[in-house]
N, C-alpha and C. Protein backbone atom coordinates (compact mmCIF):
# COMPACT_ATOMS: atom_id res chain seq x y z
N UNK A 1 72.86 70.37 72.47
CA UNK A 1 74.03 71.17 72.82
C UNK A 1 75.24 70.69 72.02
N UNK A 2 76.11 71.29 71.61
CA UNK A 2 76.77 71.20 70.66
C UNK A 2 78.52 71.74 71.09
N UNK A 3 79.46 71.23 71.61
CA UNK A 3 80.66 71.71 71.99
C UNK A 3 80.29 72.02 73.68
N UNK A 4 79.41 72.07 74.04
CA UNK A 4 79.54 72.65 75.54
C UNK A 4 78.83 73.80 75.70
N UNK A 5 78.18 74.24 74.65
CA UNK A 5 77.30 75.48 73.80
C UNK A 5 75.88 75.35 74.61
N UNK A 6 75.33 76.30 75.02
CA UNK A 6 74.14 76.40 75.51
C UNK A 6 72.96 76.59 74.18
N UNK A 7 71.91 75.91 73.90
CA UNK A 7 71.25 76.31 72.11
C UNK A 7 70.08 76.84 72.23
N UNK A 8 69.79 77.51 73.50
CA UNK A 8 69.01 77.96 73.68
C UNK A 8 68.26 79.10 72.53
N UNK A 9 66.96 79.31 72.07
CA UNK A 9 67.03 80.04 71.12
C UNK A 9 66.85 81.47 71.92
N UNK A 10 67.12 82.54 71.47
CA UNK A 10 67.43 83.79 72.23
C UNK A 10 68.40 83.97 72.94
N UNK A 11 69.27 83.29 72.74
CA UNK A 11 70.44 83.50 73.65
C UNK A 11 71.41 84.40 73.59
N UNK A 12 71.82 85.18 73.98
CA UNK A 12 73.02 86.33 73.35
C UNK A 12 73.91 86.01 73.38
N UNK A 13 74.67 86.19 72.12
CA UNK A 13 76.10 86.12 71.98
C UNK A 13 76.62 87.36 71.68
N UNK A 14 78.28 86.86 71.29
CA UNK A 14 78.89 88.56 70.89
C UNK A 14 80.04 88.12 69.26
N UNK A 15 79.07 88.55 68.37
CA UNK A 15 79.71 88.50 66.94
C UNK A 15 80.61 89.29 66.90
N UNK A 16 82.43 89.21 67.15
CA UNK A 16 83.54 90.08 66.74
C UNK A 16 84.13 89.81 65.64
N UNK A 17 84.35 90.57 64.62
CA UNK A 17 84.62 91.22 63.72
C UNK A 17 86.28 91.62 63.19
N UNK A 18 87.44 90.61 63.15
CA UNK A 18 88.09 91.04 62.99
C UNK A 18 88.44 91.30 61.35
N UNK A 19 90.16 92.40 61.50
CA UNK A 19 90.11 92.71 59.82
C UNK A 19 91.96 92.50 59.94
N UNK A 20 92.62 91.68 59.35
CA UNK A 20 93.84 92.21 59.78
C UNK A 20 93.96 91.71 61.09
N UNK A 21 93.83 90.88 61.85
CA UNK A 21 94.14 91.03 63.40
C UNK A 21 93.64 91.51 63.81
N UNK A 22 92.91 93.02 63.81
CA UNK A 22 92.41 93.57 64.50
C UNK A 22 90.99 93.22 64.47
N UNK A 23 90.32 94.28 65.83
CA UNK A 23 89.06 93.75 65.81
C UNK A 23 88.41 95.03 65.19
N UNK A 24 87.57 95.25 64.71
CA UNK A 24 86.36 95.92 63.85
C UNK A 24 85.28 96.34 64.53
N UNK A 25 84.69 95.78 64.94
CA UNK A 25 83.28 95.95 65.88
C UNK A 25 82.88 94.34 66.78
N UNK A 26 82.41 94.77 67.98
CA UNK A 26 81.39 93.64 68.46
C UNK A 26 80.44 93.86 68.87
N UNK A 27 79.45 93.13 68.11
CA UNK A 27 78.51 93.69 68.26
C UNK A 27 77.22 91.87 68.90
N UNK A 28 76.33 92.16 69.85
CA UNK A 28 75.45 90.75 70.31
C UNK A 28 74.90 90.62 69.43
N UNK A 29 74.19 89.52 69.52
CA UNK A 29 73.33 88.85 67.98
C UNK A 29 72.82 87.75 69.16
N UNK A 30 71.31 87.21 68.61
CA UNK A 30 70.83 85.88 69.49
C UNK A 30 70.54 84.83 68.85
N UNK A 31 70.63 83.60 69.56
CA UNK A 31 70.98 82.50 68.30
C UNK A 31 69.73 82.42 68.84
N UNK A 32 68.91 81.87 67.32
CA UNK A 32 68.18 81.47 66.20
C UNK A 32 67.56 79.92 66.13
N UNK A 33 68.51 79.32 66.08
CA UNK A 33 68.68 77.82 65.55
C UNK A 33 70.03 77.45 66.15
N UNK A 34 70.21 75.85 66.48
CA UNK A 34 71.85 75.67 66.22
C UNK A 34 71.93 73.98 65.93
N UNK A 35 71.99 73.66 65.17
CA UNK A 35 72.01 71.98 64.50
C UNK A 35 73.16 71.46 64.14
N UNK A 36 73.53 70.49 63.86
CA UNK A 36 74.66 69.78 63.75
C UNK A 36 75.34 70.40 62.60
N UNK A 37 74.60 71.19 61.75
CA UNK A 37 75.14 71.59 60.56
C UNK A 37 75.18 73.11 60.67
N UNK A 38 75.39 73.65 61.58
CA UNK A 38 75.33 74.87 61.67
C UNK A 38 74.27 75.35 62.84
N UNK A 39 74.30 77.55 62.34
CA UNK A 39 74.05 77.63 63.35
C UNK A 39 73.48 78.73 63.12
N UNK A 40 72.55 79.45 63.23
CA UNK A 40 71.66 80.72 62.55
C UNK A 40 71.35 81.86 64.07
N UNK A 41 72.20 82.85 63.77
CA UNK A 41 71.92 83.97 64.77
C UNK A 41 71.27 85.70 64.15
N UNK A 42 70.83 86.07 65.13
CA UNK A 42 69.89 86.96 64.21
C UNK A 42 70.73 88.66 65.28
N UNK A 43 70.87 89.32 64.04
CA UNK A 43 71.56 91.00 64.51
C UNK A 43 70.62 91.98 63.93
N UNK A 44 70.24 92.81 65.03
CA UNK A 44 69.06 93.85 64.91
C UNK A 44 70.32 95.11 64.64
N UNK A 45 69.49 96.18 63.70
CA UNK A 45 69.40 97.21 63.67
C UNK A 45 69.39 97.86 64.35
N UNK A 46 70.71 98.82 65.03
CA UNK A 46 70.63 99.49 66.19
C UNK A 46 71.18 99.41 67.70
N UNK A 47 71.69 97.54 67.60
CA UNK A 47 72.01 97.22 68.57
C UNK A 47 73.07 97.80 69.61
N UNK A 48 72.77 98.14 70.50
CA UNK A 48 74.66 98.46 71.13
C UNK A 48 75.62 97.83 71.19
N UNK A 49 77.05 98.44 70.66
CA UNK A 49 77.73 97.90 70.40
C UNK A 49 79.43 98.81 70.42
N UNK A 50 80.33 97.93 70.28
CA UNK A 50 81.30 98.47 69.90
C UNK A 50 82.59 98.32 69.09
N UNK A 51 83.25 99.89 68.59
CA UNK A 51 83.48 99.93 67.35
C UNK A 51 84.90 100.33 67.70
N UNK A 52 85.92 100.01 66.90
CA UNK A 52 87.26 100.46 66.49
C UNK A 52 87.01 101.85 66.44
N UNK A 53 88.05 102.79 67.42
CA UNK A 53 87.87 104.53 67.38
C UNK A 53 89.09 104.86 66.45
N UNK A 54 88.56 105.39 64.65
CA UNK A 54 89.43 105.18 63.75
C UNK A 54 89.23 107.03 63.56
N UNK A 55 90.77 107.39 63.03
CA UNK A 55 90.86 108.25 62.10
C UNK A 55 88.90 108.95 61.71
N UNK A 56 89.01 109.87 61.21
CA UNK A 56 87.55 110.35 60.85
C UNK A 56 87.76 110.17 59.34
N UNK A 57 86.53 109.14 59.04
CA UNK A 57 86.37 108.92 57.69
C UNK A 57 87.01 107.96 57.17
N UNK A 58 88.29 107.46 58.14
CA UNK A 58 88.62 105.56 57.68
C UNK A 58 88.06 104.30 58.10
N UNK A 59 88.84 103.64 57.27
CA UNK A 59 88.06 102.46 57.61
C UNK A 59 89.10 101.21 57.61
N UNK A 60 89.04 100.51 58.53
CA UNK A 60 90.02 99.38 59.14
C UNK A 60 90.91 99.18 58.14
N UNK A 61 90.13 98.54 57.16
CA UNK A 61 90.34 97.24 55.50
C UNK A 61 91.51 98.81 54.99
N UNK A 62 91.34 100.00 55.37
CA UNK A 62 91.95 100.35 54.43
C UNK A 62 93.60 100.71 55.07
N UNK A 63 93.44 100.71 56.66
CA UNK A 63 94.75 100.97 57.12
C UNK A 63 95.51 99.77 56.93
N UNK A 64 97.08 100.34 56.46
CA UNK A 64 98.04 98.70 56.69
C UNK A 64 98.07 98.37 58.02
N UNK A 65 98.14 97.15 57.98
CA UNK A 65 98.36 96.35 59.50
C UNK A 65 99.84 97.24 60.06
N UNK A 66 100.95 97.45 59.51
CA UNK A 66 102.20 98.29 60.01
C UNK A 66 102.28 99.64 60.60
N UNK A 67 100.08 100.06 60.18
CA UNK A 67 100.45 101.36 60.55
C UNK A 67 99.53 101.57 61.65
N UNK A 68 99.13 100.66 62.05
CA UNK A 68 98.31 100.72 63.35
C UNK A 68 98.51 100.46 64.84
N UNK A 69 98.20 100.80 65.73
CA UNK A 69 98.95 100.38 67.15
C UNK A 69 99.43 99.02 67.40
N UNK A 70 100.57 99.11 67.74
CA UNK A 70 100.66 97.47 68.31
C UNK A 70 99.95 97.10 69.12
N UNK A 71 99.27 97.74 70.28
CA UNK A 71 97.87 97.21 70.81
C UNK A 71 96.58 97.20 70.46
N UNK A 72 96.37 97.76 69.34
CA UNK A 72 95.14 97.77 68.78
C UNK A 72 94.78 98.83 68.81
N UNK A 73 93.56 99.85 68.36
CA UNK A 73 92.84 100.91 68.23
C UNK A 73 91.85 100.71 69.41
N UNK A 74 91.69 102.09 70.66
CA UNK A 74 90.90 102.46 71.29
C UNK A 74 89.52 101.06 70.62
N UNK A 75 88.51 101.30 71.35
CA UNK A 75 87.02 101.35 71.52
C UNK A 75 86.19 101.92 71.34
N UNK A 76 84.59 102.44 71.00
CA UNK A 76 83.80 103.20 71.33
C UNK A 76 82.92 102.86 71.17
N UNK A 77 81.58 103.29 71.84
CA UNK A 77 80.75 102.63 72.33
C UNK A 77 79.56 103.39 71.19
N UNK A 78 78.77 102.13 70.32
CA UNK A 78 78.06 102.99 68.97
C UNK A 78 76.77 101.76 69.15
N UNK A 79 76.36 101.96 68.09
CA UNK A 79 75.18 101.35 67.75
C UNK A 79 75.12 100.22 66.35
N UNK A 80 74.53 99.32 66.21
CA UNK A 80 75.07 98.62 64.96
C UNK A 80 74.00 99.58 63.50
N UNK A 81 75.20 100.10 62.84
CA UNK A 81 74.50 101.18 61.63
C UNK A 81 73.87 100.19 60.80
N UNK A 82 74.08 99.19 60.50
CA UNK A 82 73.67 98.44 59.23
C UNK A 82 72.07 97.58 59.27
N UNK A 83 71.43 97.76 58.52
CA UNK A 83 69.99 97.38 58.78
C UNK A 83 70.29 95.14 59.43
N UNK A 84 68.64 95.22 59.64
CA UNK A 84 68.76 93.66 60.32
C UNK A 84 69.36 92.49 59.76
N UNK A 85 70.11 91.49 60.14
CA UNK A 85 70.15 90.28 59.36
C UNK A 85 70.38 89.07 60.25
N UNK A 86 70.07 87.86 59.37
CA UNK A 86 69.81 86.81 60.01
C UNK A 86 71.29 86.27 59.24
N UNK A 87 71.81 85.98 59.92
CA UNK A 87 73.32 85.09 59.40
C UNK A 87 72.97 83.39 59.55
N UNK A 88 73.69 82.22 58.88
CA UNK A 88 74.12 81.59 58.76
C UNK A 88 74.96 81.05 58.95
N UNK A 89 75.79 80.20 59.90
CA UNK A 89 76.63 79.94 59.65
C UNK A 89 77.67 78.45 59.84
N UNK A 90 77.75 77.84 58.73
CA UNK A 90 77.74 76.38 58.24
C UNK A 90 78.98 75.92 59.26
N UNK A 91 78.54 74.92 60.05
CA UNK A 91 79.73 74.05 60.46
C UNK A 91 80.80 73.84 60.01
N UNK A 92 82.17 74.47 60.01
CA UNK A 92 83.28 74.04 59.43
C UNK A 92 83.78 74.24 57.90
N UNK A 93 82.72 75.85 58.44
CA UNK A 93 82.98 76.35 56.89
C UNK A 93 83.47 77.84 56.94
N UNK A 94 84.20 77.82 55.30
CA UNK A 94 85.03 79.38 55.28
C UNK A 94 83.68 80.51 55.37
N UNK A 95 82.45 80.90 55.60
CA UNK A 95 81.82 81.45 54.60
C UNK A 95 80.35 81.25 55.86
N UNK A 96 79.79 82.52 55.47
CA UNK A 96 78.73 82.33 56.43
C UNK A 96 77.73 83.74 55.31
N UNK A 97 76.11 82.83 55.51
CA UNK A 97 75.52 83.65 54.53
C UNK A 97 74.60 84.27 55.39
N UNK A 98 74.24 85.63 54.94
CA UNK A 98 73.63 86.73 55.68
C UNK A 98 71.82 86.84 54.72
N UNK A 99 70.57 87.12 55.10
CA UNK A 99 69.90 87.58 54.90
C UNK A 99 69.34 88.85 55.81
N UNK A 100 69.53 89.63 54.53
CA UNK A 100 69.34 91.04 54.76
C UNK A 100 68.22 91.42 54.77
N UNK A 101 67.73 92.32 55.59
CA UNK A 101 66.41 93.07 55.81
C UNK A 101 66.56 94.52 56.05
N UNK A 102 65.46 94.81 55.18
CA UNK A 102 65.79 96.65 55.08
C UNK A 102 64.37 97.07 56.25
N UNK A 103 63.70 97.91 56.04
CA UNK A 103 62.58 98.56 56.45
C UNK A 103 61.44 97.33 56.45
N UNK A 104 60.55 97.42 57.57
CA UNK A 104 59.45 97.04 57.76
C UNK A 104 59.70 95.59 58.03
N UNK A 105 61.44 94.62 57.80
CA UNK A 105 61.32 93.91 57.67
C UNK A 105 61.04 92.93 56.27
N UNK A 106 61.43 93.91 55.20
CA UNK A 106 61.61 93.46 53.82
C UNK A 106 62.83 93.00 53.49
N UNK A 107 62.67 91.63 53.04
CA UNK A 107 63.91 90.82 52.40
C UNK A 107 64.49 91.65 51.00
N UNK A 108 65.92 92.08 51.59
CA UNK A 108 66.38 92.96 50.37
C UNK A 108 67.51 91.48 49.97
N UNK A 109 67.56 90.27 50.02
CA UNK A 109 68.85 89.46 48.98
C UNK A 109 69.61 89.23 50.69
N UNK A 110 70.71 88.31 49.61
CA UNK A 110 71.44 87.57 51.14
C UNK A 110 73.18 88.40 50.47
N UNK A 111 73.74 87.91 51.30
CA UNK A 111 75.17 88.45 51.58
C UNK A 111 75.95 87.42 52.01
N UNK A 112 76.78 87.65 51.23
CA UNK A 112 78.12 85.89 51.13
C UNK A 112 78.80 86.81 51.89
N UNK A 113 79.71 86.39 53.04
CA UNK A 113 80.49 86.73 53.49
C UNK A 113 82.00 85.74 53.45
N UNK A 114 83.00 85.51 53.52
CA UNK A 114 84.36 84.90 53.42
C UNK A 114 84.94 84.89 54.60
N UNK A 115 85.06 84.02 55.15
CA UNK A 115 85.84 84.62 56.28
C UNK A 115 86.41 82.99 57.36
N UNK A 116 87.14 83.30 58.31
CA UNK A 116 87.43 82.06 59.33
C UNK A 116 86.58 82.63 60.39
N UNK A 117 85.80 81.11 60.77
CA UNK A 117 85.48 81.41 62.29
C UNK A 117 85.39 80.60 63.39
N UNK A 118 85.93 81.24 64.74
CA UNK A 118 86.53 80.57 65.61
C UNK A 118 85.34 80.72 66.69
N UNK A 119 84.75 79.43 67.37
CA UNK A 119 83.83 79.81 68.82
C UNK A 119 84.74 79.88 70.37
N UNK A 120 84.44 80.14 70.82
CA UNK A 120 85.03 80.77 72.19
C UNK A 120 83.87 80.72 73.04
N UNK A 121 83.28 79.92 73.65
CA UNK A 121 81.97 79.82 74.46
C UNK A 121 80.76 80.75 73.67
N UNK A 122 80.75 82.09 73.92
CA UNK A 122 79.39 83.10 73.81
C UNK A 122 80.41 83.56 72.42
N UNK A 123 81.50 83.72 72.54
CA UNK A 123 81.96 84.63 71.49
C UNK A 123 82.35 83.81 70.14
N UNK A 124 81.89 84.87 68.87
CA UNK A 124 81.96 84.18 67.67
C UNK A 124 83.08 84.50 66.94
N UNK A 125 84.40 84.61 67.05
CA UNK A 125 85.17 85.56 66.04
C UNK A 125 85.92 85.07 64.93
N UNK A 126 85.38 86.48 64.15
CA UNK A 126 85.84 86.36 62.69
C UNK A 126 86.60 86.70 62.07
N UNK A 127 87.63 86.58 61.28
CA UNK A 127 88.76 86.86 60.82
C UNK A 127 87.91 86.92 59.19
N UNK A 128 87.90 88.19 58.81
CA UNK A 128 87.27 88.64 57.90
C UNK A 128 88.38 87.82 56.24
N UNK A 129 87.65 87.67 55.25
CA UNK A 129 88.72 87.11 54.48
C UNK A 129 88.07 88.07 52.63
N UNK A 130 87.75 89.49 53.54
CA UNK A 130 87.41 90.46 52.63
C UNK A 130 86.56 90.41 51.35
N UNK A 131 87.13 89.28 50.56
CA UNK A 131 86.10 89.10 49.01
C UNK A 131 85.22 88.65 49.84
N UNK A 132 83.90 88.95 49.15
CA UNK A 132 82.30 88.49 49.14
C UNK A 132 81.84 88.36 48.17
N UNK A 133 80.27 88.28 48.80
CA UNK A 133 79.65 87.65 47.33
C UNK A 133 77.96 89.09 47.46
N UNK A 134 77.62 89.29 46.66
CA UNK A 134 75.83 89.99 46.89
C UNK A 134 75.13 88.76 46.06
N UNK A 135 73.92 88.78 46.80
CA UNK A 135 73.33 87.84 45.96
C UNK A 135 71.87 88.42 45.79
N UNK A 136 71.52 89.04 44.70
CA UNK A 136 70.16 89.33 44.68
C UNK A 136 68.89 88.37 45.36
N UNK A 137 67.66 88.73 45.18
CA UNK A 137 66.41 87.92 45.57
C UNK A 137 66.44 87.45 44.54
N UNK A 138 66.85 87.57 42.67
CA UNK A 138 66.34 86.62 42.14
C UNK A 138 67.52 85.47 41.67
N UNK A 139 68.54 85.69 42.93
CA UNK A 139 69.34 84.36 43.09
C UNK A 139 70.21 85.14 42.05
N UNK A 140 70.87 85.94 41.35
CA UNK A 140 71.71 86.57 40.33
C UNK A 140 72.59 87.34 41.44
N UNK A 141 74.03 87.09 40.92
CA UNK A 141 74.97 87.06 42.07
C UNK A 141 75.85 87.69 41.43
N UNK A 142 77.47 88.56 41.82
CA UNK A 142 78.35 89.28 42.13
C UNK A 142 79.41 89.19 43.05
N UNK A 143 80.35 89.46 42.50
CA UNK A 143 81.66 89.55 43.59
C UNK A 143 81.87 90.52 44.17
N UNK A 144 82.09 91.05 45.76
CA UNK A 144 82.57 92.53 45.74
C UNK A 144 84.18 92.36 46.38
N UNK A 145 84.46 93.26 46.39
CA UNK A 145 85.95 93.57 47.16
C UNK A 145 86.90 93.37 46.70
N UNK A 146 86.92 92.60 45.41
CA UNK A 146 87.61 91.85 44.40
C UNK A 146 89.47 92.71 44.44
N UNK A 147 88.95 93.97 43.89
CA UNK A 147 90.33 94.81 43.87
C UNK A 147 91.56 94.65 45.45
N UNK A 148 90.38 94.69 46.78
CA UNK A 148 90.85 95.17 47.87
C UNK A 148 91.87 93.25 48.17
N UNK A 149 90.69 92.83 48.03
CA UNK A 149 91.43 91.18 48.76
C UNK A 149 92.50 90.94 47.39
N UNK A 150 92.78 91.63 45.89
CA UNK A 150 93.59 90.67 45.56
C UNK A 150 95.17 91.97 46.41
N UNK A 151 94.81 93.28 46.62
CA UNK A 151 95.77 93.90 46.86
C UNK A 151 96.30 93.60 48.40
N UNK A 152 95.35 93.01 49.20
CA UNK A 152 95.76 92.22 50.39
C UNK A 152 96.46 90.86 50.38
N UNK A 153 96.04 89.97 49.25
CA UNK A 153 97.03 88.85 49.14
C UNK A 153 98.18 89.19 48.90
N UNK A 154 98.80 88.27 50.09
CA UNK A 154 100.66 87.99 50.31
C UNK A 154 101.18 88.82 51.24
N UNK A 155 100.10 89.97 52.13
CA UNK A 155 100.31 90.26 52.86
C UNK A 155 100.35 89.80 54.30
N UNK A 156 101.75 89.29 55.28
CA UNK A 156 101.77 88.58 55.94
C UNK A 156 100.63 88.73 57.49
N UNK A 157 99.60 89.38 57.51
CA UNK A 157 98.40 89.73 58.26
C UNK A 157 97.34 89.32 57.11
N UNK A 158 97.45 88.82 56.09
CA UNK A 158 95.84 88.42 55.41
C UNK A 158 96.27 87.36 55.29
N UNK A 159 96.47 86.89 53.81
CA UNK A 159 96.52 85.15 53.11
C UNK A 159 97.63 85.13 52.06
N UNK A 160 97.69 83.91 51.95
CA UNK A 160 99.00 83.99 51.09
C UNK A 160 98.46 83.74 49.73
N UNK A 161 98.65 83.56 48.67
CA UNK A 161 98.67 83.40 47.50
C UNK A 161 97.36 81.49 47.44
N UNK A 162 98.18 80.72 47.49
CA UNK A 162 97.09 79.63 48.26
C UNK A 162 96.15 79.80 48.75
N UNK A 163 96.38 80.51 50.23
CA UNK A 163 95.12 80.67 50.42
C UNK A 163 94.40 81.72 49.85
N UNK A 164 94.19 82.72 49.08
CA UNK A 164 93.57 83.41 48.60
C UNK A 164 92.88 82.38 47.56
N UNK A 165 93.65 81.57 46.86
CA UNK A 165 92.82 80.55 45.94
C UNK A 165 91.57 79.71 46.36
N UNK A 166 92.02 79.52 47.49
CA UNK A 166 91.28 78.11 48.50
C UNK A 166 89.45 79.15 48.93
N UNK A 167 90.02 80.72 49.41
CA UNK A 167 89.11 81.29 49.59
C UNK A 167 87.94 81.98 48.22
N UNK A 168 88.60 82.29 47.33
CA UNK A 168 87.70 82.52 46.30
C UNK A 168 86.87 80.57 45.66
N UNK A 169 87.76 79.76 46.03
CA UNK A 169 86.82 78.56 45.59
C UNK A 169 85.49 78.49 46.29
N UNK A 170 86.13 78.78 47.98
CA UNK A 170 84.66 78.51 49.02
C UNK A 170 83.44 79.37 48.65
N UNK A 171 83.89 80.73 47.78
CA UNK A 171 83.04 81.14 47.05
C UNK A 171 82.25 81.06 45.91
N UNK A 172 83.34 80.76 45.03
CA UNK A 172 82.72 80.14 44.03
C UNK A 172 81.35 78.83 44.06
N UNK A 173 81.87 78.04 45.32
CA UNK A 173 80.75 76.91 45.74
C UNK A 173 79.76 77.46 46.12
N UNK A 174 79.80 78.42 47.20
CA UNK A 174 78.42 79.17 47.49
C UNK A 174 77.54 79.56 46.25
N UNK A 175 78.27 80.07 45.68
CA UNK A 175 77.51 81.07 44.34
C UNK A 175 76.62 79.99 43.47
N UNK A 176 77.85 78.45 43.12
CA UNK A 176 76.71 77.59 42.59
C UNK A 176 75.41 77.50 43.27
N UNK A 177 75.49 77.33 44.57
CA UNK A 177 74.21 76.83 45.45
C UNK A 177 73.03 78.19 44.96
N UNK A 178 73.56 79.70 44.86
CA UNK A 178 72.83 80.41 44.30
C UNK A 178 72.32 80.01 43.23
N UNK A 179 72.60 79.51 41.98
CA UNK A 179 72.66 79.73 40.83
C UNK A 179 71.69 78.10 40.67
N UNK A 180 71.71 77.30 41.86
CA UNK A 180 70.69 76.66 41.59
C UNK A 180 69.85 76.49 42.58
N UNK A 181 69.79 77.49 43.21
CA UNK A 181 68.52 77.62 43.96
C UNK A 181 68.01 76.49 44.86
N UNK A 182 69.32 75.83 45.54
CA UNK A 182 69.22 75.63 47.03
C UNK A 182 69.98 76.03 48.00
N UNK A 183 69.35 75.33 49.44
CA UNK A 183 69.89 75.84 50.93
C UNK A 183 71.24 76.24 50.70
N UNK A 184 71.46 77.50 50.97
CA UNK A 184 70.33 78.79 51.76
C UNK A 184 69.79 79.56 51.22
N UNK A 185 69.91 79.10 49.83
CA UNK A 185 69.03 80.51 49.05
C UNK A 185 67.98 79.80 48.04
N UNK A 186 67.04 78.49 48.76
CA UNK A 186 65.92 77.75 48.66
C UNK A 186 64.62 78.90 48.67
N UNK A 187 64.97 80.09 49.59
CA UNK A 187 63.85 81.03 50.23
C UNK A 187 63.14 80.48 51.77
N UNK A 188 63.74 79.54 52.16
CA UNK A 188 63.47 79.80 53.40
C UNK A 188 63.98 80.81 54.22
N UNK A 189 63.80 81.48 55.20
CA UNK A 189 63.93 82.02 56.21
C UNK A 189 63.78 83.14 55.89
N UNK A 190 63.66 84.00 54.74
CA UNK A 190 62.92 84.87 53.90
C UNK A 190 62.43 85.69 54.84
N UNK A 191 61.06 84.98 55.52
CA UNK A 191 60.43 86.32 55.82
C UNK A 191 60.09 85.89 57.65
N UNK A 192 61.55 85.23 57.71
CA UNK A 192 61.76 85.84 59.40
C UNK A 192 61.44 87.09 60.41
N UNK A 193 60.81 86.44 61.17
CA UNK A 193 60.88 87.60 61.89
C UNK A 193 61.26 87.29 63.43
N UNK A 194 62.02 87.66 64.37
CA UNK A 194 62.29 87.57 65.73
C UNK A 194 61.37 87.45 66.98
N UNK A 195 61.18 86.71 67.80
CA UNK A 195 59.62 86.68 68.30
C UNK A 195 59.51 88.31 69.33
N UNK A 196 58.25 88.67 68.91
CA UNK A 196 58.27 89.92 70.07
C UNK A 196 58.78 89.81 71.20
N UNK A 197 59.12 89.01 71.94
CA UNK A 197 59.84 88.80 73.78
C UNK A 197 61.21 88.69 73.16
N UNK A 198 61.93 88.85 72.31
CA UNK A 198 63.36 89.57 71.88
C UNK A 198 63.54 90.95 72.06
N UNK A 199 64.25 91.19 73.03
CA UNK A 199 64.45 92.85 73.66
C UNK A 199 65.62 93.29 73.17
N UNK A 200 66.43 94.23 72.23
CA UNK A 200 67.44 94.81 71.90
C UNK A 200 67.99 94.48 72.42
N UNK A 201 69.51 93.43 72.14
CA UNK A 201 70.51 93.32 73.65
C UNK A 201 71.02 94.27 73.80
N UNK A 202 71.65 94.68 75.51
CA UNK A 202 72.32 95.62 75.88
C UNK A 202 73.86 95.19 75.28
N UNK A 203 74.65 96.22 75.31
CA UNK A 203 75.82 96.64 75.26
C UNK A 203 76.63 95.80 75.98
N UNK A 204 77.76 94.57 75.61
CA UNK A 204 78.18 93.99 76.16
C UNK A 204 79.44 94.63 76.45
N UNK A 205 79.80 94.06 78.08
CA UNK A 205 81.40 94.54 78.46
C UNK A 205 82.68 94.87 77.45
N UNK A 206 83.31 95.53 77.23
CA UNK A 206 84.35 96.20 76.79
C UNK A 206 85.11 94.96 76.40
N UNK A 207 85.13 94.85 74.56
CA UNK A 207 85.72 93.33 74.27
C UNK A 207 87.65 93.55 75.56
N UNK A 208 87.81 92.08 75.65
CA UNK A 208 89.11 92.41 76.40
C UNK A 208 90.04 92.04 75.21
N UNK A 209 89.67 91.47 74.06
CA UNK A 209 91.20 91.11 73.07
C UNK A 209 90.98 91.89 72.05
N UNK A 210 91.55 92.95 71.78
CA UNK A 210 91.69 93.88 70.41
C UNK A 210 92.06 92.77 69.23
N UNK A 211 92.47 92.28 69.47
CA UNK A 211 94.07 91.45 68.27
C UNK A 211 93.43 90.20 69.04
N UNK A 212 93.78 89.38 67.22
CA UNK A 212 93.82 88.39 67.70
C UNK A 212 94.99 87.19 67.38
């Protein structure tokens, strides 16, 4: 046990998603693993969940923080759209790595994510820090978001100039670990799979903090 943390494997938690302060989606995920060095939770395809009730056809990253409610954006109650993945995520680190699974359970490459994250008993939340990374299966890697996070730096709801530096380094380090082909992109956990007595979690209570 780790902080007061229950490590049970299957355990549900609730991965929130912020962008800007705001929150994005929360959606359960069940931990995996949890070791002194981290902590590996796994998010199904489909899960119930819930989502920021935006404009038709926007998307959080793209509203300014000035133009959105001072209490936050409604709720609604959806499903998680994005196929399965098993996340990562390193003790006391900017950056948590995703392996992605498409159909049948095929390893499509992992996913650098950037970001701060804070535990709260069950709850994981993230303060999104927009640049990422794709990382193919044959370890050959990419930046995405590049345009969006440098047009968000210095905005007093993202990072300042510093920290935008500090965050493209924590990336840059990941990417070496790609580029030489160790943990987490050794190929373990590859061809995970969740044990059958893992039941879709239900739909957790109505997050209570929009903002954080």
């Amino acid at each position: 046990m780790i902080n007061g943390m229950d490590d049970d494997p299957g355990r549900i938690l609730r991965w929130n998603f912020f962008i800007g302060g705001h929150l994005s989606a929360s959606v359960p995920v069940r931990l995996v693993e949890r070791t002194e060095a981290g902590q590996l939770v796994w998010m199904e395809t489909g899960t119930p969940m819930w989502r920021t009730k935006l404009p038709r056809g926007a998307h959080l990253r793209d509203i300014a923080p000035h133009e959105r409610p001072a209490g936050g954006y409604p709720l609604v109650a959806d499903r998680w759209p994005m196929g399965s993945a098993l996340f990562y995520q390193p003790t006391g680190a900017a950056h948590s790595v995703l392996w992605l699974f498409g159909r049948r359970q095929k390893f499509r490459g992992w996913y650098v994510n950037l970001e701060r994250r804070v535990h709260h008993g069950d709850d994981i939340d993230i303060t999104d820090h927009e640049l990422d990374i794709n990382v193919a299966p044959d370890r050959s890697w990419r930046w995405k978001d590049e345009k969006s996070f440098a047009e968000k730096t210095g905005d007093p709801a993202y990072w300042t100039a510093d920290e935008a530096s500090a965050i493209r380094s924590e990336g840059a380090s990941v990417a070496r670990l790609a580029e030489a082909g160790t943990f987490p992109f050794d190929g373990t956990w590859c061809d995970f799979r969740p044990p059958p007595t893992w039941k879709t979690p239900p739909r957790p209570p109505v997050p209570r903090h929009p903002l954080l």
